[in-house]
C-alpha atoms as a PDB file:
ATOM      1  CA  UNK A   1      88.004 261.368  64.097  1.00  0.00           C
ATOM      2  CA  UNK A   2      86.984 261.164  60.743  1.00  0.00           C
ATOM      3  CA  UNK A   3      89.941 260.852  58.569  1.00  0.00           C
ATOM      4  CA  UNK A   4      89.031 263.330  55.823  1.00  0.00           C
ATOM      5  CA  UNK A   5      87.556 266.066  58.212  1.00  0.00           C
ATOM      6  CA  UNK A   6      90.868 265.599  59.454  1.00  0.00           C
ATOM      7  CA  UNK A   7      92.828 266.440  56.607  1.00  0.00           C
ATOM      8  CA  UNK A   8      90.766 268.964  55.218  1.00  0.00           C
ATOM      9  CA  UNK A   9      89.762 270.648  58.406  1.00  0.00           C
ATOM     10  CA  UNK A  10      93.598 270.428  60.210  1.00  0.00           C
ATOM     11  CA  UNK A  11      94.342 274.000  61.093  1.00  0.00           C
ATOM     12  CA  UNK A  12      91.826 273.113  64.020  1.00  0.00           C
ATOM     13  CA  UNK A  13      91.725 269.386  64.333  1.00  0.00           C
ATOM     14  CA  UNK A  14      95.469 269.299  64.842  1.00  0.00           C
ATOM     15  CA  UNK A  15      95.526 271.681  67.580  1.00  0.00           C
ATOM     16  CA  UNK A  16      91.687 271.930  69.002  1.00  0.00           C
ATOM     17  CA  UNK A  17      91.129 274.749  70.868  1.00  0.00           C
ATOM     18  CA  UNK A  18      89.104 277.619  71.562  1.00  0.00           C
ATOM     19  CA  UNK A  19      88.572 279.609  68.375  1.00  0.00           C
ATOM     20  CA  UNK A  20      86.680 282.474  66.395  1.00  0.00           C
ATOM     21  CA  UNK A  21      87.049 282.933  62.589  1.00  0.00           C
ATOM     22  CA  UNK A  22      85.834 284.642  60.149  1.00  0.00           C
ATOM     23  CA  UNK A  23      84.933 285.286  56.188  1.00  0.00           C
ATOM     24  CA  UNK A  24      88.783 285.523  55.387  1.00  0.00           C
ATOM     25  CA  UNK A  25      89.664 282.115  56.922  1.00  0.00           C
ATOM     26  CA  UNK A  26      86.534 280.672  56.647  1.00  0.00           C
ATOM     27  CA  UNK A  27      87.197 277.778  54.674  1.00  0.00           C
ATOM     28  CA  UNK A  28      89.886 276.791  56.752  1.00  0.00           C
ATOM     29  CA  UNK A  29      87.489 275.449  59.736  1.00  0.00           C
ATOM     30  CA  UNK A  30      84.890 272.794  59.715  1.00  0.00           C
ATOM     31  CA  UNK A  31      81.461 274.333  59.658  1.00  0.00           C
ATOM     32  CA  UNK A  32      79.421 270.627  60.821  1.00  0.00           C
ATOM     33  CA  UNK A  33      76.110 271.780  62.366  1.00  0.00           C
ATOM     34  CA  UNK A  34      75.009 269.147  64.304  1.00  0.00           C
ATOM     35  CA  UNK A  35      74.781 271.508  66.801  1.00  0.00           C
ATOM     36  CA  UNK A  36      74.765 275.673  65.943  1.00  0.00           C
ATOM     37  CA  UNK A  37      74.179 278.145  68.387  1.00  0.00           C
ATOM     38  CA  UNK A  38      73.416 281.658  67.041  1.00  0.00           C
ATOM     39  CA  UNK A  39      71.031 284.306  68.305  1.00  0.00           C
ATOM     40  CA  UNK A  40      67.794 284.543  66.800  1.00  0.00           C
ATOM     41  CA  UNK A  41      67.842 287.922  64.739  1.00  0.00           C
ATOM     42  CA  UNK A  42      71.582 287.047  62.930  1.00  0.00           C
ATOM     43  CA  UNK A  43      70.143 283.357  61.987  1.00  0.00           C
ATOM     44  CA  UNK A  44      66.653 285.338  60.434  1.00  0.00           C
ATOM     45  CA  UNK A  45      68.705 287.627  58.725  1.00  0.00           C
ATOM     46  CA  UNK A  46      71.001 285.389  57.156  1.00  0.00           C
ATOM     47  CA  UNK A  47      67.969 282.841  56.643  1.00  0.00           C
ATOM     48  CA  UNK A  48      65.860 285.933  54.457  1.00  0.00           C
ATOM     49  CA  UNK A  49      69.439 286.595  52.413  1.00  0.00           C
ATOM     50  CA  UNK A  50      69.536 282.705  51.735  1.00  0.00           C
ATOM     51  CA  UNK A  51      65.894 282.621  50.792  1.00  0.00           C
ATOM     52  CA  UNK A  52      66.458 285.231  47.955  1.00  0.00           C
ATOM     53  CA  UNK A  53      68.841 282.868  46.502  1.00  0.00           C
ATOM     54  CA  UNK A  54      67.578 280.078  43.507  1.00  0.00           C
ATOM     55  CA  UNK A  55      69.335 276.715  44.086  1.00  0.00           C
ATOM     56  CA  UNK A  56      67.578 273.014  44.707  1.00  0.00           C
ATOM     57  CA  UNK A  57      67.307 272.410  48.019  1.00  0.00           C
ATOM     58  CA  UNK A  58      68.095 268.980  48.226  1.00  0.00           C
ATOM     59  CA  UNK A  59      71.406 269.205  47.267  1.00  0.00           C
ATOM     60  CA  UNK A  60      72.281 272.503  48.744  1.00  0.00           C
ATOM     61  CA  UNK A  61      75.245 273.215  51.182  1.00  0.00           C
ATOM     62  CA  UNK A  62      72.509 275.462  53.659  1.00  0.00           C
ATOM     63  CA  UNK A  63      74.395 275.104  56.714  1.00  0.00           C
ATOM     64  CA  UNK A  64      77.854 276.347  54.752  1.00  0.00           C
ATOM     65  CA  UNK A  65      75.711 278.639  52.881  1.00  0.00           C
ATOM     66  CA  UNK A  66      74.162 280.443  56.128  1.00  0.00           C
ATOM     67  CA  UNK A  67      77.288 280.339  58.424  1.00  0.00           C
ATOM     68  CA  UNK A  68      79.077 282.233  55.395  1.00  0.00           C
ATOM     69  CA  UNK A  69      76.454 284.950  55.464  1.00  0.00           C
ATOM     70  CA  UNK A  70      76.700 285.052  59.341  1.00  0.00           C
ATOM     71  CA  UNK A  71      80.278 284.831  59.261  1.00  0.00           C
ATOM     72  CA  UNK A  72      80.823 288.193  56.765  1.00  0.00           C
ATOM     73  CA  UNK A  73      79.634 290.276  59.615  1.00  0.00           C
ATOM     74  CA  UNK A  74      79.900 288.051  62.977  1.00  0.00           C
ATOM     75  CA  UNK A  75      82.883 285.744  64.587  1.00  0.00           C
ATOM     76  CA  UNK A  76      81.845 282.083  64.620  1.00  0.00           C
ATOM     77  CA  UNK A  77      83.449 280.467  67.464  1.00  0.00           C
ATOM     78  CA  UNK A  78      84.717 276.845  68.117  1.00  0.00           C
ATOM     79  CA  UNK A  79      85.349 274.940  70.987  1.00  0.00           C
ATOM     80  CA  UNK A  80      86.617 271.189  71.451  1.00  0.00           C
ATOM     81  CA  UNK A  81      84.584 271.641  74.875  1.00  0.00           C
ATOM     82  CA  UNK A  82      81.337 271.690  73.007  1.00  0.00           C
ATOM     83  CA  UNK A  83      80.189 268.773  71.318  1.00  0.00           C
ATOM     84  CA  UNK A  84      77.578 266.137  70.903  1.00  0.00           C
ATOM     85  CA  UNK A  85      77.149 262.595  69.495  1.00  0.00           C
ATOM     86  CA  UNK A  86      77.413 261.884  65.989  1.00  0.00           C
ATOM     87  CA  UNK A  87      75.700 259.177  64.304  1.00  0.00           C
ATOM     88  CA  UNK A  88      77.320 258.334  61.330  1.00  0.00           C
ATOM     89  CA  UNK A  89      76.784 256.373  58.192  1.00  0.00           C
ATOM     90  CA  UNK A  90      77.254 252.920  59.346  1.00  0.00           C
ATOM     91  CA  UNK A  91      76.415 250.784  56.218  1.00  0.00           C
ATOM     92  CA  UNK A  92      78.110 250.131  52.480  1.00  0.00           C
ATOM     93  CA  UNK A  93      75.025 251.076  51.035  1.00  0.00           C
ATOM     94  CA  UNK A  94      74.080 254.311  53.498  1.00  0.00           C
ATOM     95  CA  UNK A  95      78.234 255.111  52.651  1.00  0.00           C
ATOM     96  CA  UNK A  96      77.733 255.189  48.638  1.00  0.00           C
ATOM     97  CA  UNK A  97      74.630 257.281  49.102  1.00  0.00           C
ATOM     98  CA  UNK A  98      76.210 260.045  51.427  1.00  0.00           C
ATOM     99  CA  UNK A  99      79.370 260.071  49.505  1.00  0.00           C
ATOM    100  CA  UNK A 100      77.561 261.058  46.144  1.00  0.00           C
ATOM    101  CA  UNK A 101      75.283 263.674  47.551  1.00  0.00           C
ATOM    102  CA  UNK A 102      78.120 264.958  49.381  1.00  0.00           C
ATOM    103  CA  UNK A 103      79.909 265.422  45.870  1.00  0.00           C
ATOM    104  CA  UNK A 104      76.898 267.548  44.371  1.00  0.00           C
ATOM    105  CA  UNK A 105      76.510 269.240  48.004  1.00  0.00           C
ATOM    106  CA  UNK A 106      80.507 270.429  47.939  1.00  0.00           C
ATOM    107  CA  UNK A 107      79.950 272.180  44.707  1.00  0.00           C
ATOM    108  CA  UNK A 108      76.998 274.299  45.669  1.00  0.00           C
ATOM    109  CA  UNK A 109      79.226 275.279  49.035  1.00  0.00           C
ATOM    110  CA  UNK A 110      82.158 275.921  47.367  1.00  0.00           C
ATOM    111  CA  UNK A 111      82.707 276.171  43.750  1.00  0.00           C
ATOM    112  CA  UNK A 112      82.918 279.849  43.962  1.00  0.00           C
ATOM    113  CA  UNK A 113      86.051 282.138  43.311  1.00  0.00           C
ATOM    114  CA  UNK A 114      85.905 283.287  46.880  1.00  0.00           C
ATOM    115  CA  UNK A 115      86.639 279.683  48.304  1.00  0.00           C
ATOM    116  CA  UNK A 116      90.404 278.094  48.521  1.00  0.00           C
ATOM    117  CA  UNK A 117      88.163 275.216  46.749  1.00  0.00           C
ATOM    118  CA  UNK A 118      87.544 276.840  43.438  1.00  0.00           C
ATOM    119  CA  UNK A 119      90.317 276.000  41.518  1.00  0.00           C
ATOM    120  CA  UNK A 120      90.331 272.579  42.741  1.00  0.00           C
ATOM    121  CA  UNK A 121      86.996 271.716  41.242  1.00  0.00           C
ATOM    122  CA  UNK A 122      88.444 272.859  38.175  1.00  0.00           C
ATOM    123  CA  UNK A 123      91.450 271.067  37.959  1.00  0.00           C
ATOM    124  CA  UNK A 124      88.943 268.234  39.091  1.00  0.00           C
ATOM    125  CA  UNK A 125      86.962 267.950  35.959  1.00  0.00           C
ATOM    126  CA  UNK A 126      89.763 268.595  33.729  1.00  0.00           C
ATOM    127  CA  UNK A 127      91.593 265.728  34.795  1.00  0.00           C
ATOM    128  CA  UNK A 128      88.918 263.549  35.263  1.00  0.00           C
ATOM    129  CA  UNK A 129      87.352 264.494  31.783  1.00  0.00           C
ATOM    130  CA  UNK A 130      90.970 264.081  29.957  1.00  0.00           C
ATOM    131  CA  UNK A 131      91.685 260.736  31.733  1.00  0.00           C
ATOM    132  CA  UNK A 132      88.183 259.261  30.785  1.00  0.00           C
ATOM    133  CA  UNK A 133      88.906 260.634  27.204  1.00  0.00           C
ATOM    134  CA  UNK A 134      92.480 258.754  27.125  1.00  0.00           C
ATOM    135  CA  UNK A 135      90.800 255.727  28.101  1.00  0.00           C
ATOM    136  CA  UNK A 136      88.977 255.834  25.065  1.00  0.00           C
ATOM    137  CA  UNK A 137      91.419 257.087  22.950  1.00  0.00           C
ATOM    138  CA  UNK A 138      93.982 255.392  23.704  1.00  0.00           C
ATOM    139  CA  UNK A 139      92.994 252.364  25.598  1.00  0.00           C
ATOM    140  CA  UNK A 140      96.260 250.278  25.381  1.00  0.00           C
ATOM    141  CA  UNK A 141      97.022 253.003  28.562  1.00  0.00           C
ATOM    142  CA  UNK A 142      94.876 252.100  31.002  1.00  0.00           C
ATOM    143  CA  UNK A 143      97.469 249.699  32.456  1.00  0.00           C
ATOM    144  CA  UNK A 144      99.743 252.468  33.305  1.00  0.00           C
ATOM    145  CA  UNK A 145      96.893 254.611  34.551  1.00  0.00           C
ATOM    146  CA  UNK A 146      95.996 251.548  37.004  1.00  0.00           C
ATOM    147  CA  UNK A 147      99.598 251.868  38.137  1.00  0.00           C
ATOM    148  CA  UNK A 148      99.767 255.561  38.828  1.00  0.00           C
ATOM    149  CA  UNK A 149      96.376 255.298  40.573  1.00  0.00           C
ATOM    150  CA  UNK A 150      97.537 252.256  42.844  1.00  0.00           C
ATOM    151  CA  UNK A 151     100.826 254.541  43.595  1.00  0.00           C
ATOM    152  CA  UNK A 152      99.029 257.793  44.476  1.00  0.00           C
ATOM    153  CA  UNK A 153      96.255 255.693  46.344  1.00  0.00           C
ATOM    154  CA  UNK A 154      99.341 253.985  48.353  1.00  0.00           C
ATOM    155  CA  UNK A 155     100.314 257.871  48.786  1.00  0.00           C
ATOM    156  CA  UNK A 156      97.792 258.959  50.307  1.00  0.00           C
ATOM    157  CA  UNK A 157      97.513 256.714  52.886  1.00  0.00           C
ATOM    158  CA  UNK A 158     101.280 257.700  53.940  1.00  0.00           C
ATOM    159  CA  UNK A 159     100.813 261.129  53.618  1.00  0.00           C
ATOM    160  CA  UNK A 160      97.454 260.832  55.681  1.00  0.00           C
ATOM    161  CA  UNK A 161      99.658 259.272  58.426  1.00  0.00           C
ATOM    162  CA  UNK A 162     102.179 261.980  58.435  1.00  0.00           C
ATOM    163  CA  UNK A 163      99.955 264.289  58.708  1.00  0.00           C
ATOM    164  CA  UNK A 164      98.502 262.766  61.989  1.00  0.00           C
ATOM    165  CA  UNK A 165      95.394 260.672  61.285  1.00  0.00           C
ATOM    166  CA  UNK A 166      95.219 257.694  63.291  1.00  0.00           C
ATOM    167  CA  UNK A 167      96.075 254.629  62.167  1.00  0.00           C
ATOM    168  CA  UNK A 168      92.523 253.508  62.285  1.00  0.00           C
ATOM    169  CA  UNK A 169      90.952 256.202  60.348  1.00  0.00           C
ATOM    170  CA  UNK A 170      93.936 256.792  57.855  1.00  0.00           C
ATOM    171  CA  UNK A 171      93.405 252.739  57.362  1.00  0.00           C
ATOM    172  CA  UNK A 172      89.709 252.990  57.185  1.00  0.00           C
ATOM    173  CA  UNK A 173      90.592 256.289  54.816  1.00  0.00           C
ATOM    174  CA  UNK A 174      92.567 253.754  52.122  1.00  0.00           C
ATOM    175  CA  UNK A 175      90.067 251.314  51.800  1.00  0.00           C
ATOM    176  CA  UNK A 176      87.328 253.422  51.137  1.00  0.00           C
ATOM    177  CA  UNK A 177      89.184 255.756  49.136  1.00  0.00           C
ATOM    178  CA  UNK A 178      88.210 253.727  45.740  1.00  0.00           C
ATOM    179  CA  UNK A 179      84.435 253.705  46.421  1.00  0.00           C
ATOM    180  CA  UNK A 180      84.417 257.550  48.205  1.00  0.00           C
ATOM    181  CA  UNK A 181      86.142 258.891  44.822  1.00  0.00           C
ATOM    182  CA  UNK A 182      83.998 257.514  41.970  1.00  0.00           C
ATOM    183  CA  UNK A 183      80.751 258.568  43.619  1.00  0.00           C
ATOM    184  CA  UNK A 184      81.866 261.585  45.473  1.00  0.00           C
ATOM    185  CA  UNK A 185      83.323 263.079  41.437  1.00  0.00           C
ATOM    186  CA  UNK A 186      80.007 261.566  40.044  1.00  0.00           C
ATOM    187  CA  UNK A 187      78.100 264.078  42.558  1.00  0.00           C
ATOM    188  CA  UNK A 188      80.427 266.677  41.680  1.00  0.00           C
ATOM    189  CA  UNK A 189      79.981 266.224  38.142  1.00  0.00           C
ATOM    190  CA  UNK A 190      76.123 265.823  38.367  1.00  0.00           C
ATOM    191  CA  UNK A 191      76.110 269.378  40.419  1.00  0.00           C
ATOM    192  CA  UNK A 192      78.419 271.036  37.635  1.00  0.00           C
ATOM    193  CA  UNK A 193      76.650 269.633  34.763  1.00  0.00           C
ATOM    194  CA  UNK A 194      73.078 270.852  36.247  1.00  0.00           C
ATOM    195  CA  UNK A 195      74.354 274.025  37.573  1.00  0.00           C
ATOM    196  CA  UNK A 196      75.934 274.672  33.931  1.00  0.00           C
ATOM    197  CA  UNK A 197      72.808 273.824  32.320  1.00  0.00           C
ATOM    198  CA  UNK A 198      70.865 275.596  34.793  1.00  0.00           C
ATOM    199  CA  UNK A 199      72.673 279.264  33.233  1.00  0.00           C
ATOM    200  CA  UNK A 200      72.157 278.226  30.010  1.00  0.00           C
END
């Protein structure tokens, strides 16, 4: 189990079971579509709605993007008796790639006021932006800002622990945790900055 899916997913990964949501709770359940089973008019339907909206392709959310549409008007049902195998990113370099396009993919899915994700982004680049800006300002700092990262990096893994991620993943979770933040908030920051220029 992937540590992060984990965490943010955990209203169903800690207690798997048979499921349906919908558009009110929808960003409280993983939406991975390695496998999607829908009927063939709903899927058309939302696909035509999708089509009429402008957004690059290659870094879009589509999957999130269509199950939302689906999900205003249908139930979208889980199971922990349906699955299939997942391949995943098995390589430093394959890692770095995924993590950055997953950045600029999270902010076309859900930096939206409808999503419990919104604000987050926000308080995202305004924290990363006025930390990068202390730095230069004030770099005699950055030794204490080394410190409070190492602390809430040590953090993390504790709390991932206590929330019941497996050793091995919340393990796996602390020593990526470095890499996975600097390029997944350079993807988020490259999706903000085009989407912002992209209004303009």
């Amino acid at each position: 189990m992937d540590a992060i899916t984990f965490i943010g997913w955990r209203k169903y990964f800690s207690n798997p079971r048979r499921c349906s949501y919908g558009l009110k709770e929808f960003d409280y359940y993983p939406k991975g579509t390695t496998s999607f089973l829908v009927p063939k008019k709903i899927i058309v339907n939302a696909i035509n709605e999708f089509d009429q909206e402008e957004r690059d392709l290659k870094k879009s959310s589509d999957d999130t993007h269509l199950i939302r549409i689906i999900a205003r008007d249908n139930p979208i049902n889980l199971s922990p008796q349906f699955s299939c195998l997942y391949h995943a990113r098995n390589t430093f370099k394959a890692f770095v790639q995924h993590s950055y396009h997953r950045g600029q993919v999270f902010v076309d899915g859900f930096f939206r006021p409808d999503t419990r994700f919104y604000i987050p982004i926000i308080l995202f680049l305004i924290t990363s932006l006025l930390i990068a800006l202390g730095v230069l300002i004030y770099p005699m700092y950055a030794l204490y800002l080394i410190i409070a990262g190492g602390l809430v990096w040590l953090a993390e893994l504790l709390a991932a622990i206590i929330l019941g991620v497996s050793a091995k993943d919340s393990f796996s979770l602390f020593a990526l945790t470095p890499v996975f933040a600097i390029c997944y908030g350079l993807g988020i920051w490259k999706a903000v900055i085009k989407k912002w220029i992209g209004r303009t």
